[in-house]
N, C-alpha and C. Protein backbone atom coordinates (compact mmCIF):
# COMPACT_ATOMS: atom_id res chain seq x y z
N UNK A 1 12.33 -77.62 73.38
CA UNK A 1 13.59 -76.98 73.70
C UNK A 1 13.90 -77.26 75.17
N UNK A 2 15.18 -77.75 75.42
CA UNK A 2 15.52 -78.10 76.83
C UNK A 2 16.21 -76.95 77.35
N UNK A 3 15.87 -77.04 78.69
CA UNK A 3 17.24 -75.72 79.19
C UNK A 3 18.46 -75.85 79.12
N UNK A 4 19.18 -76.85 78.72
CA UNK A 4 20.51 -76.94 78.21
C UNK A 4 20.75 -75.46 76.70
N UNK A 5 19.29 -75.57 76.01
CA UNK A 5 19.21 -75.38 74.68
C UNK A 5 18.67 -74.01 75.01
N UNK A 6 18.28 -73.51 75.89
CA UNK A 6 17.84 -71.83 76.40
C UNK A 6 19.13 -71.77 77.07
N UNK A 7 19.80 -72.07 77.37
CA UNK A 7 21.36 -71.59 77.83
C UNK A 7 21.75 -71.40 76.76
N UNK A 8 22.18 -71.87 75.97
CA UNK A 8 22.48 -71.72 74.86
C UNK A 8 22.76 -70.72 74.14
N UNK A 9 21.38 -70.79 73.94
CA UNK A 9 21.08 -69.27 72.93
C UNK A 9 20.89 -68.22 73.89
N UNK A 10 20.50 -68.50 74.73
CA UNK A 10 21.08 -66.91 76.02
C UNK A 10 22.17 -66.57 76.15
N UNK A 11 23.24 -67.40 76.10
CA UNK A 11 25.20 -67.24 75.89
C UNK A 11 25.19 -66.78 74.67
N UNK A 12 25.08 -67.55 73.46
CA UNK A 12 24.81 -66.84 72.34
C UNK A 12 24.22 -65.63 72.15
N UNK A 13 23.30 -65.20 72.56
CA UNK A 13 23.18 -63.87 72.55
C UNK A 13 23.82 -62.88 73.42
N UNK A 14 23.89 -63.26 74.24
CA UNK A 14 24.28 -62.06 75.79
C UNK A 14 26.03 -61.89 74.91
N UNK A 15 26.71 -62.80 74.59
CA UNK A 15 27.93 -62.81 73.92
C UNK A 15 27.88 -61.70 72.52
N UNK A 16 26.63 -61.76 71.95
CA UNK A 16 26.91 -60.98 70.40
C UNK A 16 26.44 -59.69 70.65
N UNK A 17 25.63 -59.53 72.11
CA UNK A 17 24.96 -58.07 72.27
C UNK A 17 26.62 -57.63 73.03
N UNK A 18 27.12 -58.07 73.69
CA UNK A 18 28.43 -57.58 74.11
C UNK A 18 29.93 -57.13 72.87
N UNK A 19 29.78 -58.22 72.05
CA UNK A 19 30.32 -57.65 70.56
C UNK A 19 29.94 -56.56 70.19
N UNK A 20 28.61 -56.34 69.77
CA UNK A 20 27.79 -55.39 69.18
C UNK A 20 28.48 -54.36 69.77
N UNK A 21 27.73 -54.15 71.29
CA UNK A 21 27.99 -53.25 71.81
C UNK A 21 28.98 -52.63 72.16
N UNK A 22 30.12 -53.42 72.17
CA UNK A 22 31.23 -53.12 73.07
C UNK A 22 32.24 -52.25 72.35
N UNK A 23 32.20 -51.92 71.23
CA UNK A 23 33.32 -50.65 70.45
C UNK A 23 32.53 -49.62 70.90
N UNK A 24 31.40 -49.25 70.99
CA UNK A 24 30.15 -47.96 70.70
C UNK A 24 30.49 -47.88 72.03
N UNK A 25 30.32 -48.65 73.41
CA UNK A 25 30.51 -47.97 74.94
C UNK A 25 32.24 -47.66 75.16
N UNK A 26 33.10 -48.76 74.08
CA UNK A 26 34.36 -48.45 74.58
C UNK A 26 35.30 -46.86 73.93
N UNK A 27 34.28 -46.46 72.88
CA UNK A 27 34.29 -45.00 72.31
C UNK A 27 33.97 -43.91 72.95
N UNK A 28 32.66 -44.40 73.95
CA UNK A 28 32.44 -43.64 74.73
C UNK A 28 32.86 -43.92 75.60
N UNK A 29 33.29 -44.34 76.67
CA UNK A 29 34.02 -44.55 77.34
C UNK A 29 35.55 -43.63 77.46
N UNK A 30 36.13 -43.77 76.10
CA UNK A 30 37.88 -42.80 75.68
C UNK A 30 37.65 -41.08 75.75
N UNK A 31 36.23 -41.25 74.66
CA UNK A 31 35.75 -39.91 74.54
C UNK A 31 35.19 -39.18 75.65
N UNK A 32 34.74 -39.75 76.78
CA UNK A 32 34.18 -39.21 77.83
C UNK A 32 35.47 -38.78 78.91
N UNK A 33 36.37 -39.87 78.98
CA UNK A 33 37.26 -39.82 79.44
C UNK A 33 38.36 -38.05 79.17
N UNK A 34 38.97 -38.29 78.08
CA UNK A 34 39.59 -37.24 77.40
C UNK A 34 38.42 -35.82 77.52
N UNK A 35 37.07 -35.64 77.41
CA UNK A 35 36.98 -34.44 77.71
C UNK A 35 36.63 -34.15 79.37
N UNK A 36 36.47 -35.52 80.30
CA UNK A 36 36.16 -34.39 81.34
C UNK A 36 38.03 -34.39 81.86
N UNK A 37 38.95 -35.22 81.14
CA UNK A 37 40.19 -34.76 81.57
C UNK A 37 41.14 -33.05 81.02
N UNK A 38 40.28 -32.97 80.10
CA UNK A 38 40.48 -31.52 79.09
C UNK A 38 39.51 -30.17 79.83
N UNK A 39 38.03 -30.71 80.25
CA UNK A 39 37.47 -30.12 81.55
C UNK A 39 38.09 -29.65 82.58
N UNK A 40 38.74 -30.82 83.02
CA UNK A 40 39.69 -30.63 84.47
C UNK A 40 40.70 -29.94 84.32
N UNK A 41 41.61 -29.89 83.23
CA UNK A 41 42.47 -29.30 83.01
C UNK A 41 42.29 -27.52 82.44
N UNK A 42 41.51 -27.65 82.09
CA UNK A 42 41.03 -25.69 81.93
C UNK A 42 39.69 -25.15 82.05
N UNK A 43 39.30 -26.08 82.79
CA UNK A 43 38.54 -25.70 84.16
C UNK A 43 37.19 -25.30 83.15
N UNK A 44 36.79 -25.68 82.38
CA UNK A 44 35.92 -24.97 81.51
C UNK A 44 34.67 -26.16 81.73
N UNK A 45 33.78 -25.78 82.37
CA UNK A 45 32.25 -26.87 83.09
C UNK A 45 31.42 -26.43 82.28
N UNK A 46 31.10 -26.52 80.39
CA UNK A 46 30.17 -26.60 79.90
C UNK A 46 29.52 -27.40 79.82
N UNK A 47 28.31 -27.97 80.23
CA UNK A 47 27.76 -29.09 79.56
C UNK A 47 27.81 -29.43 78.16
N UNK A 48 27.22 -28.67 76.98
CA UNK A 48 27.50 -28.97 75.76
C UNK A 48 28.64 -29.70 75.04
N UNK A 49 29.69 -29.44 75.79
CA UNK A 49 31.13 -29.24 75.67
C UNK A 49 31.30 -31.28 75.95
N UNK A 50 30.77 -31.73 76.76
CA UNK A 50 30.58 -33.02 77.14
C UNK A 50 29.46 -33.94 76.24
N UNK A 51 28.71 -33.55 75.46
CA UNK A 51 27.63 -33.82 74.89
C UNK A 51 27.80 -34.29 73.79
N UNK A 52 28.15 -32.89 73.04
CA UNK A 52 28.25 -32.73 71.27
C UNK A 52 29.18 -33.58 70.79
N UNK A 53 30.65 -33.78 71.26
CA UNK A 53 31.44 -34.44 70.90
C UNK A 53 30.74 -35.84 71.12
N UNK A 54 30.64 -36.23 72.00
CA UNK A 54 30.53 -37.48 72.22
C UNK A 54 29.34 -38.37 71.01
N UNK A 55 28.48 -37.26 71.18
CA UNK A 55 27.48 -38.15 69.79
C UNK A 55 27.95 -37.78 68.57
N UNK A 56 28.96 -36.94 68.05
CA UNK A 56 29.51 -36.86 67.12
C UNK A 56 30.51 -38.30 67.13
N UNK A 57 31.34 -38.01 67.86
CA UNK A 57 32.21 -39.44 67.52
C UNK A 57 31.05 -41.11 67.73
N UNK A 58 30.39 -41.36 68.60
CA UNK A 58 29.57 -42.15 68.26
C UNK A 58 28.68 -42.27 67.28
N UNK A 59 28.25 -41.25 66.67
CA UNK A 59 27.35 -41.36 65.44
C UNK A 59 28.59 -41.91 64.21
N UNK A 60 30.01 -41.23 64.16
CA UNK A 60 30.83 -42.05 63.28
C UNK A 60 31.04 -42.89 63.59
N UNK A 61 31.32 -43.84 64.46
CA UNK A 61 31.92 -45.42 65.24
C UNK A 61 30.38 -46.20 64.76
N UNK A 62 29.24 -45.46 64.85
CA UNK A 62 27.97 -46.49 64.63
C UNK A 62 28.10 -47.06 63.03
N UNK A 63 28.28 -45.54 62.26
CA UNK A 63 28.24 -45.47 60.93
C UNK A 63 29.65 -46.44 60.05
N UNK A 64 30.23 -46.77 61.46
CA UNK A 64 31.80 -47.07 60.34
C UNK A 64 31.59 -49.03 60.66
N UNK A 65 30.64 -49.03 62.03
CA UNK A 65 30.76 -50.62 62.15
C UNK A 65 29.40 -51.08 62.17
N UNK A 66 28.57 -50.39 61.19
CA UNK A 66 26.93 -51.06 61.05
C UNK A 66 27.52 -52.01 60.21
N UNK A 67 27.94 -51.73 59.39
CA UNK A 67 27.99 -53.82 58.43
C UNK A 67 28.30 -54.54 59.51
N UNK A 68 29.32 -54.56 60.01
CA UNK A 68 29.95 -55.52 61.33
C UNK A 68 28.35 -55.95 62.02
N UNK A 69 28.25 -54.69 62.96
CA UNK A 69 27.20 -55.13 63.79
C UNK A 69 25.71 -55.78 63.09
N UNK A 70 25.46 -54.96 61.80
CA UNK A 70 24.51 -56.56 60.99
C UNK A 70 24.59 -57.68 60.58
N UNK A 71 26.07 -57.56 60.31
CA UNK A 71 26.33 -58.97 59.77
C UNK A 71 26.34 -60.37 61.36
N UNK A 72 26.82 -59.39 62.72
CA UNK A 72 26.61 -60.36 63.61
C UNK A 72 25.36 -60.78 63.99
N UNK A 73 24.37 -59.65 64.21
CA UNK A 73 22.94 -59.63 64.03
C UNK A 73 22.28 -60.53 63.25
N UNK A 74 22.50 -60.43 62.14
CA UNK A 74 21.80 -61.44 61.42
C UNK A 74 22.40 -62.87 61.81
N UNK A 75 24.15 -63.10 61.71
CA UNK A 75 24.33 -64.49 62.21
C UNK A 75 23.38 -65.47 63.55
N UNK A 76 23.20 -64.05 64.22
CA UNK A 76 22.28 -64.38 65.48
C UNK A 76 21.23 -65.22 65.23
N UNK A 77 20.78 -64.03 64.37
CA UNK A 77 19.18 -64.45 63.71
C UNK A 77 19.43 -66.06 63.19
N UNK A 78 20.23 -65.96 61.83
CA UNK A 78 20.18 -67.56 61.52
C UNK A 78 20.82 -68.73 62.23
N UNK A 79 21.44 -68.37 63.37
CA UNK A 79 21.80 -69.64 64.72
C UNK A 79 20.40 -69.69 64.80
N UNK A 80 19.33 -68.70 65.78
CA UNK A 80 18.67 -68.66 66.31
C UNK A 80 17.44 -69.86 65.41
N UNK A 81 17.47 -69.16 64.10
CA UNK A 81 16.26 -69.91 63.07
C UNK A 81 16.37 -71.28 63.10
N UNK A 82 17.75 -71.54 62.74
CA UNK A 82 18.34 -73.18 62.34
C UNK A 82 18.00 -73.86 63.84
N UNK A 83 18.29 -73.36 64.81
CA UNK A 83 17.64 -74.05 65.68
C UNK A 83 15.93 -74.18 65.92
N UNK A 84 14.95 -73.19 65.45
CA UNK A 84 13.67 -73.50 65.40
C UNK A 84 13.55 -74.27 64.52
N UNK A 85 14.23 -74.31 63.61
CA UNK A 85 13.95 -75.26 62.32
C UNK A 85 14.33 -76.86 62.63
N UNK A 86 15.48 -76.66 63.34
CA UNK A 86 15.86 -78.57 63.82
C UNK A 86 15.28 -79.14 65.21
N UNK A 87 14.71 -78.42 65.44
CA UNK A 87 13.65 -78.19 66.55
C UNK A 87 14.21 -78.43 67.83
């Protein structure tokens, strides 16, 4: 394997972990947003209040785009194979 060919699959990956990832932080991200702006606005500094929601709506965003995120996962996987395999 040349380092042309570890670039490669390091772009290739660093690219599909950013797919993966990037609805699940940009959920959190809206959701974090909207309650410490709902915080600010009636002044109410629970912690819980910042918490609960947030893994509630991320536990649905995980649950609604696991096919997505396996199906890229695995594409990973078989780039990754087909290249051990053609050596």
């Amino acid at each position: 394997m040349t380092g042309a060919d570890v670039l490669d699959v390091s772009r290739d990956a660093l690219l599909t972990m950013l797919i993966v990832a990037g609805p699940l932080m940009l959920v959190a991200l809206v959701v974090g947003l909207g309650i410490g702006l709902f915080q600010a606005l009636t002044q109410i500094q629970e912690m819980t209040l910042t918490f609960v929601p947030k893994m509630i709506t991320m536990v649905l965003v995980f649950l609604l785009l696991a096919p997505f995120m396996g199906r890229m996962l695995g594409g990973l996987m078989e780039r990754i194979a087909e290249r051990i395999v053609s050596g």
